[in-house]
PDB file of N, CA and C in Angstrom:
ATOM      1  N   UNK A   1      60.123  73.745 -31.019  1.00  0.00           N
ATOM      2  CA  UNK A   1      61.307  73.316 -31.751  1.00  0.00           C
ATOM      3  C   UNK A   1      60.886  72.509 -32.975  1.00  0.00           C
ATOM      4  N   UNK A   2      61.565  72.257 -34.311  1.00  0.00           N
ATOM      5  CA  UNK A   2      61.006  71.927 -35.439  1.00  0.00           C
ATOM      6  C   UNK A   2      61.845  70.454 -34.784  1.00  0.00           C
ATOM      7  N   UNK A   3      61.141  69.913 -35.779  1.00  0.00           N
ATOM      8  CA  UNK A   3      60.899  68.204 -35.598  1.00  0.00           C
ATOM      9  C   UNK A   3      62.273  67.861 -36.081  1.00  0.00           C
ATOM     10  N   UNK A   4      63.046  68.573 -37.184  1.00  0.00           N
ATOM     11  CA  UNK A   4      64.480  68.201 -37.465  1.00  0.00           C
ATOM     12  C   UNK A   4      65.196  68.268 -36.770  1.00  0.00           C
ATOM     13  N   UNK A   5      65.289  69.343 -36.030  1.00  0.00           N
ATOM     14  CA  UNK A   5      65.991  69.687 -34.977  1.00  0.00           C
ATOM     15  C   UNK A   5      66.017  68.700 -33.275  1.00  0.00           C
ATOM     16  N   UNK A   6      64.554  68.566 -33.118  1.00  0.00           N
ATOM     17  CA  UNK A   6      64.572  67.511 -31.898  1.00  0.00           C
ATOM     18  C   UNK A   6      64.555  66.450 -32.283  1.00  0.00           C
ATOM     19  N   UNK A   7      64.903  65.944 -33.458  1.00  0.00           N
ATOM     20  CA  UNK A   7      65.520  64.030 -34.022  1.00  0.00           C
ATOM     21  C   UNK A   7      66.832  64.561 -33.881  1.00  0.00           C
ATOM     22  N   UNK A   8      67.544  65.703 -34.217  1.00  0.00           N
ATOM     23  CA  UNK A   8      68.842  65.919 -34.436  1.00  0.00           C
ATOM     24  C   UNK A   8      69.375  65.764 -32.513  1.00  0.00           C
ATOM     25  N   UNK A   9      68.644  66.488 -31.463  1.00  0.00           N
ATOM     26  CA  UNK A   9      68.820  66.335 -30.418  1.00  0.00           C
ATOM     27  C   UNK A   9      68.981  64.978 -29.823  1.00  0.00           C
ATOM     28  N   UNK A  10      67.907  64.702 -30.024  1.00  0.00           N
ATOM     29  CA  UNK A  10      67.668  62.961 -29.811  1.00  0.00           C
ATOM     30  C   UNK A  10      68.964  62.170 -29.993  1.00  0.00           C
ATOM     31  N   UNK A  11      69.406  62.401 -31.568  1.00  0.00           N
ATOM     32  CA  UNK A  11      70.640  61.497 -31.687  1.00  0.00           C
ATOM     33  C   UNK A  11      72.021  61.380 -30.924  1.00  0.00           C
ATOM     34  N   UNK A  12      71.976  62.946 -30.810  1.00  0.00           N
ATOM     35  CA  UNK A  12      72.671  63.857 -29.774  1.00  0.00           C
ATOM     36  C   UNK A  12      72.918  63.135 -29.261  1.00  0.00           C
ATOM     37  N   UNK A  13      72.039  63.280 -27.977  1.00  0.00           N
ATOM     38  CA  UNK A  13      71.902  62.696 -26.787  1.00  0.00           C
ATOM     39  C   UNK A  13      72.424  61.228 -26.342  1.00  0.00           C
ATOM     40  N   UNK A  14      72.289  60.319 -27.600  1.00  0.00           N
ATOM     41  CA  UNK A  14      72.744  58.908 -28.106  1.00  0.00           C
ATOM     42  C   UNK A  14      74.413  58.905 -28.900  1.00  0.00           C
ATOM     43  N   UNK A  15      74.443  60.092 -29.300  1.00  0.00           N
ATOM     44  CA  UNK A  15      75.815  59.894 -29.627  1.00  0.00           C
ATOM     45  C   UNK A  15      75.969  59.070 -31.091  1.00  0.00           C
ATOM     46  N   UNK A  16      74.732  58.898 -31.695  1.00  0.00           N
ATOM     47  CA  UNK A  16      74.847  58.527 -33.331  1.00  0.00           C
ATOM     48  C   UNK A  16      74.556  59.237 -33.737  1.00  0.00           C
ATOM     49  N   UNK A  17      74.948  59.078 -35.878  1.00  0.00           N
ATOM     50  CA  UNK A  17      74.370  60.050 -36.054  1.00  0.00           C
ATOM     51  C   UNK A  17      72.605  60.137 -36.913  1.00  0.00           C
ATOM     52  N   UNK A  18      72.248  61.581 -37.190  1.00  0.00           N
ATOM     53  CA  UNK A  18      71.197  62.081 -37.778  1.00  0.00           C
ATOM     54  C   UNK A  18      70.636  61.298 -39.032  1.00  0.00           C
ATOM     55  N   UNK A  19      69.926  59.871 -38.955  1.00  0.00           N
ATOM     56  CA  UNK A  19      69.655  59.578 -40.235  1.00  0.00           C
ATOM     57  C   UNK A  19      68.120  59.836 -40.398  1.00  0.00           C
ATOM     58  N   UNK A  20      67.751  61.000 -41.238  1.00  0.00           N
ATOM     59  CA  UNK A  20      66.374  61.503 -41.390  1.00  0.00           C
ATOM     60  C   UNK A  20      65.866  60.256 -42.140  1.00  0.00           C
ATOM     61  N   UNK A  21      64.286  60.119 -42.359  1.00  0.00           N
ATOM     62  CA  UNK A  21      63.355  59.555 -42.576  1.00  0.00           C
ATOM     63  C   UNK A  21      62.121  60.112 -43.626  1.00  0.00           C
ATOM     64  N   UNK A  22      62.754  60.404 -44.835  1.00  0.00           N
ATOM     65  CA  UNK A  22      61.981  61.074 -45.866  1.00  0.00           C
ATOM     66  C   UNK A  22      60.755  61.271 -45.985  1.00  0.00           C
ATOM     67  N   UNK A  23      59.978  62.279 -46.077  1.00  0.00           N
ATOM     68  CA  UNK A  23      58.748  62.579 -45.892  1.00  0.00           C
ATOM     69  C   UNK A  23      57.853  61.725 -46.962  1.00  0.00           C
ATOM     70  N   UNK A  24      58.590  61.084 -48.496  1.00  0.00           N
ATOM     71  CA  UNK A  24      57.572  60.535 -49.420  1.00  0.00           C
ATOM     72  C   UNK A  24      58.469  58.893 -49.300  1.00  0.00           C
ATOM     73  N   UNK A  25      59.003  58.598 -48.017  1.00  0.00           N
ATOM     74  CA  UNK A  25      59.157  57.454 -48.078  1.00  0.00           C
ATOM     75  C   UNK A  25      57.899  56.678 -46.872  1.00  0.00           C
ATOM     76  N   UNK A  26      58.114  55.368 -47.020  1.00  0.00           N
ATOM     77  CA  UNK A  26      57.063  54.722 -46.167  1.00  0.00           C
ATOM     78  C   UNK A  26      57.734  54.043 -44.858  1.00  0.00           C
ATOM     79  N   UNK A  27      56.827  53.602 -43.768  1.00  0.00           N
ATOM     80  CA  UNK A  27      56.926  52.871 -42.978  1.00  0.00           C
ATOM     81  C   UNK A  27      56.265  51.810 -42.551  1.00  0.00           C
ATOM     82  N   UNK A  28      56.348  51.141 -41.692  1.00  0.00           N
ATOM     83  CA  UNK A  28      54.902  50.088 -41.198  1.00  0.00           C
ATOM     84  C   UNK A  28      54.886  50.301 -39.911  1.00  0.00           C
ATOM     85  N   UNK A  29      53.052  50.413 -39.763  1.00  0.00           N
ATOM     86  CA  UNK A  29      52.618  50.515 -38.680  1.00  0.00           C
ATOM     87  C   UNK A  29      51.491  49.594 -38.479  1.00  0.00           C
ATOM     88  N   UNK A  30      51.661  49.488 -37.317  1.00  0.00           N
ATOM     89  CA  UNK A  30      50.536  48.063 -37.384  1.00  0.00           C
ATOM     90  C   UNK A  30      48.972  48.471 -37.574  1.00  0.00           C
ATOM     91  N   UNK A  31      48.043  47.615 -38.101  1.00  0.00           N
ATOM     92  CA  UNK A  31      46.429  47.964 -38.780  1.00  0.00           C
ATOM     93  C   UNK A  31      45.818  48.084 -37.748  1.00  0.00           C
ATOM     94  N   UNK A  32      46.269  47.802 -36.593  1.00  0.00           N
ATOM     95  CA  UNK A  32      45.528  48.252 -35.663  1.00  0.00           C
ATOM     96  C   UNK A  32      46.038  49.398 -34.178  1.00  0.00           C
ATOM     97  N   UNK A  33      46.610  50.163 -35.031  1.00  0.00           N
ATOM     98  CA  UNK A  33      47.533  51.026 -34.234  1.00  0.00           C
ATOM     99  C   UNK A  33      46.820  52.088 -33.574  1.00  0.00           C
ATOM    100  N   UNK A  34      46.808  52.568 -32.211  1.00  0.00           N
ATOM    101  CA  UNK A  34      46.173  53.359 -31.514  1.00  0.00           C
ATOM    102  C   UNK A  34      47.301  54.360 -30.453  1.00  0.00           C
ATOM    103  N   UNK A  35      47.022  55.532 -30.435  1.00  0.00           N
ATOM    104  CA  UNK A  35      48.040  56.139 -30.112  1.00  0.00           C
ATOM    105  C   UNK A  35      47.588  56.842 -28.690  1.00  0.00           C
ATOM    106  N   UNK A  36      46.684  55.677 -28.175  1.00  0.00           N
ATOM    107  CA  UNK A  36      46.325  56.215 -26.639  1.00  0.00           C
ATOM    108  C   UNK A  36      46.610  54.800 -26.534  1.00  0.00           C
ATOM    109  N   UNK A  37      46.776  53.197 -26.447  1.00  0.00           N
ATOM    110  CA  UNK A  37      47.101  52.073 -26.045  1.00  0.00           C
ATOM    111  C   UNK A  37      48.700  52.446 -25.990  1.00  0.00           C
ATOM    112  N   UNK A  38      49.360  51.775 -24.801  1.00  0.00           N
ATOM    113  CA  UNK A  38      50.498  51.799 -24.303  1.00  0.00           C
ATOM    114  C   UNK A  38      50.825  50.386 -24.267  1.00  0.00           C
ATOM    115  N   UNK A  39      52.009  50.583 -24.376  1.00  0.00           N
ATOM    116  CA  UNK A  39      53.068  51.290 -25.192  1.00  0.00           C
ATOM    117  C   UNK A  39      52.755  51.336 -26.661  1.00  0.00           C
ATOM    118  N   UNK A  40      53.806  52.144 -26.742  1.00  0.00           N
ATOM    119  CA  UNK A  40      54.211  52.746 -28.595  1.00  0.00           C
ATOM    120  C   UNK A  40      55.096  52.509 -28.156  1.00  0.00           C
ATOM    121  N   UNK A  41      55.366  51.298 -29.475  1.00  0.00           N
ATOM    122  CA  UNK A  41      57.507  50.686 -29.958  1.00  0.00           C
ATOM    123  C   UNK A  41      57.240  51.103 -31.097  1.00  0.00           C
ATOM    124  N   UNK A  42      58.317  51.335 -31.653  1.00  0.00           N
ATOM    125  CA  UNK A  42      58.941  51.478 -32.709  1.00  0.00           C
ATOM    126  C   UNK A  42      60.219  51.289 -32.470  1.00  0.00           C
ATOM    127  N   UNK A  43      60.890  50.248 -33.812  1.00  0.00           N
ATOM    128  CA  UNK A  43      61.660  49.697 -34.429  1.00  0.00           C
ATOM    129  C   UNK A  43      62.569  49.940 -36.005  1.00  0.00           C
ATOM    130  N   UNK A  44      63.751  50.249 -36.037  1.00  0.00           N
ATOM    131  CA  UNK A  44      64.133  50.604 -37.265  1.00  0.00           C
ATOM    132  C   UNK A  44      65.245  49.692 -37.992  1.00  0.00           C
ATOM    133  N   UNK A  45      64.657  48.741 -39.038  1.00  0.00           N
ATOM    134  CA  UNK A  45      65.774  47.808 -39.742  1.00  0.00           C
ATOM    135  C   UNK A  45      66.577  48.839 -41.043  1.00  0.00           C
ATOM    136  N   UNK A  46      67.389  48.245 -41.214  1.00  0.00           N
ATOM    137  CA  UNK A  46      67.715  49.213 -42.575  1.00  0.00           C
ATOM    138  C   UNK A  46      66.922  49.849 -43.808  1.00  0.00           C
ATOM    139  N   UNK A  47      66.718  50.638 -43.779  1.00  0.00           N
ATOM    140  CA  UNK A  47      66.094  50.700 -45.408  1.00  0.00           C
ATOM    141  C   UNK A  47      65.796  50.198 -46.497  1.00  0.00           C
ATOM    142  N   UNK A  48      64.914  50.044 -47.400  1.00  0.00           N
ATOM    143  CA  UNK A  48      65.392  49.185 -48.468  1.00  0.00           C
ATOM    144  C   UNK A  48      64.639  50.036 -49.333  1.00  0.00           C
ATOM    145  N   UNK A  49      64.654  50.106 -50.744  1.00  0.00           N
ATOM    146  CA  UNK A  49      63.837  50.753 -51.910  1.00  0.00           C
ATOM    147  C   UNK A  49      62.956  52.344 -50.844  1.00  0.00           C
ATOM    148  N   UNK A  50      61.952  52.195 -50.936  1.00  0.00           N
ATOM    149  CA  UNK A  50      60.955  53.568 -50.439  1.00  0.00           C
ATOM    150  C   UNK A  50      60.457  53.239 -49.303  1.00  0.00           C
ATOM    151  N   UNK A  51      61.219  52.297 -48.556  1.00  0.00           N
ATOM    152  CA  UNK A  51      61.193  52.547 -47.071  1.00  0.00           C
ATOM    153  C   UNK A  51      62.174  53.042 -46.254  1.00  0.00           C
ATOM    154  N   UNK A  52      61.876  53.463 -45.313  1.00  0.00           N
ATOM    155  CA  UNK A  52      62.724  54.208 -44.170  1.00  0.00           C
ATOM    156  C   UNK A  52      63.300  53.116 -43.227  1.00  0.00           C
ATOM    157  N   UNK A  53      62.952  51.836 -43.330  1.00  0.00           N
ATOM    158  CA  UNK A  53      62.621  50.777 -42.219  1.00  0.00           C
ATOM    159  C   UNK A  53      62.194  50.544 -40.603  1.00  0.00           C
ATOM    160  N   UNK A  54      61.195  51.953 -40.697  1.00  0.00           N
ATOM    161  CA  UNK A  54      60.601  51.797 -39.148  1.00  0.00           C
ATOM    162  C   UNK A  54      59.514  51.112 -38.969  1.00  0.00           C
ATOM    163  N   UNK A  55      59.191  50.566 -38.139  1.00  0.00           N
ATOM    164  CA  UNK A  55      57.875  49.692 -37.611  1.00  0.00           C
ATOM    165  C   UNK A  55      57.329  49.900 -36.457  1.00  0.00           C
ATOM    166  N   UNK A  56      56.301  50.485 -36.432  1.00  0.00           N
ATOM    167  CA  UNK A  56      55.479  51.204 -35.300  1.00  0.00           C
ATOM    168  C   UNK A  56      54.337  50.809 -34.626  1.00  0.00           C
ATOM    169  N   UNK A  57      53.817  49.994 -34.025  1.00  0.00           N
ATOM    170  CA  UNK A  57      53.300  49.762 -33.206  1.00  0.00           C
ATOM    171  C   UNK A  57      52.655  49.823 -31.849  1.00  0.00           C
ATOM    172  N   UNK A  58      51.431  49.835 -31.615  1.00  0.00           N
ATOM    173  CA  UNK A  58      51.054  50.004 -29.960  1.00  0.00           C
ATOM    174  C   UNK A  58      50.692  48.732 -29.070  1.00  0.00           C
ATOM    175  N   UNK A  59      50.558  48.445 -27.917  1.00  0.00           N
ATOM    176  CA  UNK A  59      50.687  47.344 -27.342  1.00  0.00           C
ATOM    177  C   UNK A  59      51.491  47.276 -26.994  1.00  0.00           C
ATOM    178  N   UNK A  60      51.873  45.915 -26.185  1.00  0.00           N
ATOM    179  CA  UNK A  60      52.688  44.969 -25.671  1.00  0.00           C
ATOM    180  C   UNK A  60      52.937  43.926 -26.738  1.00  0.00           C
ATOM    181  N   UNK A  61      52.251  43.485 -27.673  1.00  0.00           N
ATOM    182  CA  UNK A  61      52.434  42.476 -27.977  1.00  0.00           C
ATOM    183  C   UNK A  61      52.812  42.916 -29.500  1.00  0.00           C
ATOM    184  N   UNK A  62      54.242  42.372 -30.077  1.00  0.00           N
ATOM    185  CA  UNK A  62      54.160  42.319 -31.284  1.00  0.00           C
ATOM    186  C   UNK A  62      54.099  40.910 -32.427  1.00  0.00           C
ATOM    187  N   UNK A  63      53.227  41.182 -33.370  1.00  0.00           N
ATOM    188  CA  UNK A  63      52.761  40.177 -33.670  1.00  0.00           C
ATOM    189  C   UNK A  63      53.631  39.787 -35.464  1.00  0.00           C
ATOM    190  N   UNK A  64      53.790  38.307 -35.303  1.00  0.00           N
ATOM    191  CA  UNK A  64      54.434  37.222 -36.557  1.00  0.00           C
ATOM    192  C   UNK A  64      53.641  37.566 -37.647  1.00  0.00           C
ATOM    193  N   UNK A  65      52.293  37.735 -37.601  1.00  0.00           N
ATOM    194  CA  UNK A  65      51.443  37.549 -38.541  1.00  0.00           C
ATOM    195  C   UNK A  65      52.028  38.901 -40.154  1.00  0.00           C
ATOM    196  N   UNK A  66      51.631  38.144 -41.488  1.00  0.00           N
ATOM    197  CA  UNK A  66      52.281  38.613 -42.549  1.00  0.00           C
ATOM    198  C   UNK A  66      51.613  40.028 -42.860  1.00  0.00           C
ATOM    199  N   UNK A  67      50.971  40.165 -42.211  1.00  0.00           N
ATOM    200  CA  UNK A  67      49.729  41.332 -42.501  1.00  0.00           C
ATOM    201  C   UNK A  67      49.163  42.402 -40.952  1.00  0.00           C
ATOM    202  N   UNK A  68      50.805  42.238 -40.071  1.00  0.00           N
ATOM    203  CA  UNK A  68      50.175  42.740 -38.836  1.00  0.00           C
ATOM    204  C   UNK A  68      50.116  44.576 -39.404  1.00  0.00           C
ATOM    205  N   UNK A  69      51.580  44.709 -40.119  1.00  0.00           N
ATOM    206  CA  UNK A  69      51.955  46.302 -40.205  1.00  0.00           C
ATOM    207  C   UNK A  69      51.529  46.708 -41.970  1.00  0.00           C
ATOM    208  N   UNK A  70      51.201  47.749 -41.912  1.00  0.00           N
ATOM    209  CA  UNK A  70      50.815  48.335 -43.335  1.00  0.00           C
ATOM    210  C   UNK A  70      51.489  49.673 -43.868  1.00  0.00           C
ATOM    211  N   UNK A  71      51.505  49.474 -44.633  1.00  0.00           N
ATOM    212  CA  UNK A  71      52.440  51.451 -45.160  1.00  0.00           C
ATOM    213  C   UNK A  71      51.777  52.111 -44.784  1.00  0.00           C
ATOM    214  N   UNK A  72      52.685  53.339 -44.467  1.00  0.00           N
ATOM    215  CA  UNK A  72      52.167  54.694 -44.191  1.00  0.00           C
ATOM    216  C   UNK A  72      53.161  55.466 -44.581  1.00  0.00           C
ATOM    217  N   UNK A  73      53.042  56.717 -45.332  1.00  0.00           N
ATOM    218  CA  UNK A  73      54.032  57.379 -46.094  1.00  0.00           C
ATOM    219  C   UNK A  73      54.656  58.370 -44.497  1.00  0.00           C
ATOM    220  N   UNK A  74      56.087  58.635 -44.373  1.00  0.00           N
ATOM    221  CA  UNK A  74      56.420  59.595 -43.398  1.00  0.00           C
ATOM    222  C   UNK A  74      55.606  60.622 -43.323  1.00  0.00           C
ATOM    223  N   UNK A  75      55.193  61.697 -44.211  1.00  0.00           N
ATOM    224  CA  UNK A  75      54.694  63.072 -43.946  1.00  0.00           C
ATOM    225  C   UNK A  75      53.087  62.723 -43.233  1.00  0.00           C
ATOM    226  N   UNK A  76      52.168  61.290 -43.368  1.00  0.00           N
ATOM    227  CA  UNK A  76      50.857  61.185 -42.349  1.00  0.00           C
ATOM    228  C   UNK A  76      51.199  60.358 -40.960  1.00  0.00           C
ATOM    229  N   UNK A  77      52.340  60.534 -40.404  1.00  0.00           N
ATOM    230  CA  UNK A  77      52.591  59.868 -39.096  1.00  0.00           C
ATOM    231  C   UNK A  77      52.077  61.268 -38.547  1.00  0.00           C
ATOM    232  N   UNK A  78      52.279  62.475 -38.287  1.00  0.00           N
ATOM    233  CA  UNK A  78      51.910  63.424 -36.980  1.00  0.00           C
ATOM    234  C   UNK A  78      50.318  63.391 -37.040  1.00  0.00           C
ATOM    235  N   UNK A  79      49.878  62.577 -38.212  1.00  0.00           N
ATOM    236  CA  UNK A  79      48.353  62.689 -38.170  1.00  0.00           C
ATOM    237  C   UNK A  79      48.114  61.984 -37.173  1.00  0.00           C
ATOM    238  N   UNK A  80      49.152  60.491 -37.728  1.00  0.00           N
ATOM    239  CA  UNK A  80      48.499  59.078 -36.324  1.00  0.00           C
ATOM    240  C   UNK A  80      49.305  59.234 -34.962  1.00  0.00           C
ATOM    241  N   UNK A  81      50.515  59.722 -34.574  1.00  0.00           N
ATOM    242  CA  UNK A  81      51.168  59.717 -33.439  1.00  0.00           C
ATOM    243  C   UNK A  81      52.058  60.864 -33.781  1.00  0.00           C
ATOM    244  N   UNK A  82      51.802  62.058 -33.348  1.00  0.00           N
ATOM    245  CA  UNK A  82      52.798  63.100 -33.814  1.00  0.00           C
ATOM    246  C   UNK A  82      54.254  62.865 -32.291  1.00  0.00           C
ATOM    247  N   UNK A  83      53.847  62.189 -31.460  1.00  0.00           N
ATOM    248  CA  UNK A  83      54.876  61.547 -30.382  1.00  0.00           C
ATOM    249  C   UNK A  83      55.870  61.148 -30.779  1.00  0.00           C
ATOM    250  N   UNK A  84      56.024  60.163 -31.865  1.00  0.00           N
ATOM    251  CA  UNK A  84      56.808  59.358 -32.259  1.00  0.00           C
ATOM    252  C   UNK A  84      57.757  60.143 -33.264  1.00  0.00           C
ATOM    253  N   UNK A  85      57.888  61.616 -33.575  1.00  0.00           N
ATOM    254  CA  UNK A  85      58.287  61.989 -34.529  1.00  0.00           C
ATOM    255  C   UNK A  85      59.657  62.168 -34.411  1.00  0.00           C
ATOM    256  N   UNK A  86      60.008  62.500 -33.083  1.00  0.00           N
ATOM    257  CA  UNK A  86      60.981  63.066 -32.543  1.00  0.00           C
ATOM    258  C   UNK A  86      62.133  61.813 -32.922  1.00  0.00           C
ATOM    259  N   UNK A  87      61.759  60.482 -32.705  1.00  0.00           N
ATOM    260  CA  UNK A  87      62.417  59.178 -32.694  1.00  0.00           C
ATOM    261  C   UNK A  87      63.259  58.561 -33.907  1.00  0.00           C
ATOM    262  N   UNK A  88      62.421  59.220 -35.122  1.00  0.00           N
ATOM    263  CA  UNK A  88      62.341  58.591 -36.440  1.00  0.00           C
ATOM    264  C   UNK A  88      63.929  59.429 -36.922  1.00  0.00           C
ATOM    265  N   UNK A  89      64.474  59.876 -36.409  1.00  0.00           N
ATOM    266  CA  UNK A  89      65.602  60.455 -37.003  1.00  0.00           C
ATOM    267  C   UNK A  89      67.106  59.241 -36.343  1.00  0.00           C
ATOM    268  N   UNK A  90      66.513  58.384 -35.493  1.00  0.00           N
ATOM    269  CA  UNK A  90      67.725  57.812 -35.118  1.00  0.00           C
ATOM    270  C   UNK A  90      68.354  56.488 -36.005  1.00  0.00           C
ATOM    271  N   UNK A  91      69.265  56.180 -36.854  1.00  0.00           N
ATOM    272  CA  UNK A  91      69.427  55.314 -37.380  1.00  0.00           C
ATOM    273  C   UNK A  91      68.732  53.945 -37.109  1.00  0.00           C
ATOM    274  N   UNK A  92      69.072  52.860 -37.957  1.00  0.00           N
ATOM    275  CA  UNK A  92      68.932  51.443 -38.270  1.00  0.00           C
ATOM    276  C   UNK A  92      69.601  50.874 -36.847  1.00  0.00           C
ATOM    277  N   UNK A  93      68.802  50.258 -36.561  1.00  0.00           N
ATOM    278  CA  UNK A  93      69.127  49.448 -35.081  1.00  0.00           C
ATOM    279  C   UNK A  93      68.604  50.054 -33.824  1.00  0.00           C
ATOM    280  N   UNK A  94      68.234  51.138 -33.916  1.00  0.00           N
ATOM    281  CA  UNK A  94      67.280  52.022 -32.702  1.00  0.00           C
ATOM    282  C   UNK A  94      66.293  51.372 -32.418  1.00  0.00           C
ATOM    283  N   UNK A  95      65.705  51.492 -31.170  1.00  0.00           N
ATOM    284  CA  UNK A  95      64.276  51.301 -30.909  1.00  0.00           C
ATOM    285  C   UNK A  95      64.240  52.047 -29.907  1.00  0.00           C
ATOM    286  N   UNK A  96      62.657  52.481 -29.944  1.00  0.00           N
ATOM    287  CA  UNK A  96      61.967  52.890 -28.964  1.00  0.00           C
ATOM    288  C   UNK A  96      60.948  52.525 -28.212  1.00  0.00           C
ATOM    289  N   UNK A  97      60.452  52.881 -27.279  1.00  0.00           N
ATOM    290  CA  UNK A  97      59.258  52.369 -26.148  1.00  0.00           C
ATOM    291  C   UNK A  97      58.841  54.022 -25.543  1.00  0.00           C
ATOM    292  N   UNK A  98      57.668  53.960 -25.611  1.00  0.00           N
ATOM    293  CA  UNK A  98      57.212  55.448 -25.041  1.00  0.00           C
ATOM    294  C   UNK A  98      55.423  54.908 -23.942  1.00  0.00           C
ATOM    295  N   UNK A  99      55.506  55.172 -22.889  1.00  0.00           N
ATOM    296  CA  UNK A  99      54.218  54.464 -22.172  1.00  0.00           C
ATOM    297  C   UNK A  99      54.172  55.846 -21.424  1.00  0.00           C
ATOM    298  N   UNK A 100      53.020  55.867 -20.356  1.00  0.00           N
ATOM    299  CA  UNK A 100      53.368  57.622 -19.593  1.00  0.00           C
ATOM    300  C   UNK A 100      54.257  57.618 -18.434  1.00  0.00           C
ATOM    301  N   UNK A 101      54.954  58.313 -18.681  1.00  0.00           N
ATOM    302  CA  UNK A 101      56.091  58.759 -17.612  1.00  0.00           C
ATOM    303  C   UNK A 101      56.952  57.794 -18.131  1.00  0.00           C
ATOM    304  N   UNK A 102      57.360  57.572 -18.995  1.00  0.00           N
ATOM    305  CA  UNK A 102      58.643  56.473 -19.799  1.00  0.00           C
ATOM    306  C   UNK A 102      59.174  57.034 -20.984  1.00  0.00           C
ATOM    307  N   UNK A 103      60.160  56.486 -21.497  1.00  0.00           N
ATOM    308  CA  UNK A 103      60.724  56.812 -22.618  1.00  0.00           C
ATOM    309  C   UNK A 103      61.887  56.237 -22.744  1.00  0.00           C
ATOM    310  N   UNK A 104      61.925  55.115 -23.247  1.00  0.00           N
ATOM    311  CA  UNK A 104      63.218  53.886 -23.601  1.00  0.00           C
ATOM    312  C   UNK A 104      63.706  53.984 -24.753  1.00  0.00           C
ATOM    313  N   UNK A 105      64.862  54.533 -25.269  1.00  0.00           N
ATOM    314  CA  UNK A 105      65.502  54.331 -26.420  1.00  0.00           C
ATOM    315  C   UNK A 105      66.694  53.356 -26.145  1.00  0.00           C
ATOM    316  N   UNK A 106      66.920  52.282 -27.053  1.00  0.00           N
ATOM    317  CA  UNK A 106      68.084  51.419 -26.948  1.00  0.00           C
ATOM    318  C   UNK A 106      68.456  50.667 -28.363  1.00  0.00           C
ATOM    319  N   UNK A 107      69.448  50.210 -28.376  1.00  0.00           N
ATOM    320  CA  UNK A 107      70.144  50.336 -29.891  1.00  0.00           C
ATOM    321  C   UNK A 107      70.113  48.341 -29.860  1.00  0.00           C
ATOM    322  N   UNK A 108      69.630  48.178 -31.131  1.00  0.00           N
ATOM    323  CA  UNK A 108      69.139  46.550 -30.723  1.00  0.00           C
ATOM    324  C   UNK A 108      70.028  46.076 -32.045  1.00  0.00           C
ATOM    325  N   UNK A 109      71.707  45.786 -31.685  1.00  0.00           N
ATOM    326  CA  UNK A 109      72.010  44.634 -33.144  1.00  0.00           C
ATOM    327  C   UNK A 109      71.692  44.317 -34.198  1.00  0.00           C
ATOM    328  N   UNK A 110      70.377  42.963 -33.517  1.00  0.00           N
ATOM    329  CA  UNK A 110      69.965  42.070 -34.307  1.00  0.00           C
ATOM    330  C   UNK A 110      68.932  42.806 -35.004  1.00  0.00           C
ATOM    331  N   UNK A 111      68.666  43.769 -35.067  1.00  0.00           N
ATOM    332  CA  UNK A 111      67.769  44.892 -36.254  1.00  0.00           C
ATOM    333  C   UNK A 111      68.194  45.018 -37.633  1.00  0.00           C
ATOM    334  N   UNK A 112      70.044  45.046 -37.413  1.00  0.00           N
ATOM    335  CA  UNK A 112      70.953  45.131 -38.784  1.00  0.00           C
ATOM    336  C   UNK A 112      70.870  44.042 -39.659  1.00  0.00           C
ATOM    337  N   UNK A 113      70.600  42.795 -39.114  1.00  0.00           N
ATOM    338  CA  UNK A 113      70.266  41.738 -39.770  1.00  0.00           C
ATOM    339  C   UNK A 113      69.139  40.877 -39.773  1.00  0.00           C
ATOM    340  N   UNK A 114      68.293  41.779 -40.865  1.00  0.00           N
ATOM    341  CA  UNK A 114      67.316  41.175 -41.745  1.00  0.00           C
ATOM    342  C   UNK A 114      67.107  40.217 -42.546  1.00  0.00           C
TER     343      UNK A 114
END
């Protein structure tokens, strides 16, 4: 199934709608992101200028520091976690959690206000 189509499912499934995530826009993912450490969160604040406002991360722990997450343009995420692709279509206030045999999507408020 193409990747538009299973974000379009995804939202589905949630009952919001389809907000895609432009292939020459950016995101942040943390500098030390590994896509075999569990969990993978990702987080989506609103957009602003040439971001999408997702924040992607592995671990448990997310970190304050000003320099934890770095750009990454949408079209080189299936390089670093092609997992996470499916996710990136759900609006501002989504989050996710993906560990093995898991898969938590839940819609977090306080995301809208940045």
């Amino acid at each position: 199934m193409e990747v538009a189509n299973q974000q379009r499912a995804l939202c589905a499934k949630y009952g919001v709608a389809f907000e895609p995530s432009p292939e020459h826009s950016t995101l942040g993912i943390s500098k030390s992101f590994d896509a075999t450490q569990n969990p993978i969160n990702g987080l989506r604040h609103p957009p602003q200028g040439n971001t999408c406002g997702w924040y992607i991360w592995s671990g448990r722990e997310l970190s304050q520091a000003d320099d934890f997450f770095v750009p990454l343009h949408v079209h080189h995420l299936p390089e670093v976690c092609e997992a996470v692709l499916k996710f990136i279509g759900l609006p501002p206030g989504w989050r996710f959690l993906l560990a093995p045999g898991k898969e938590d999507v839940w819609f977090d408020l306080a995301l809208l206000d940045v």
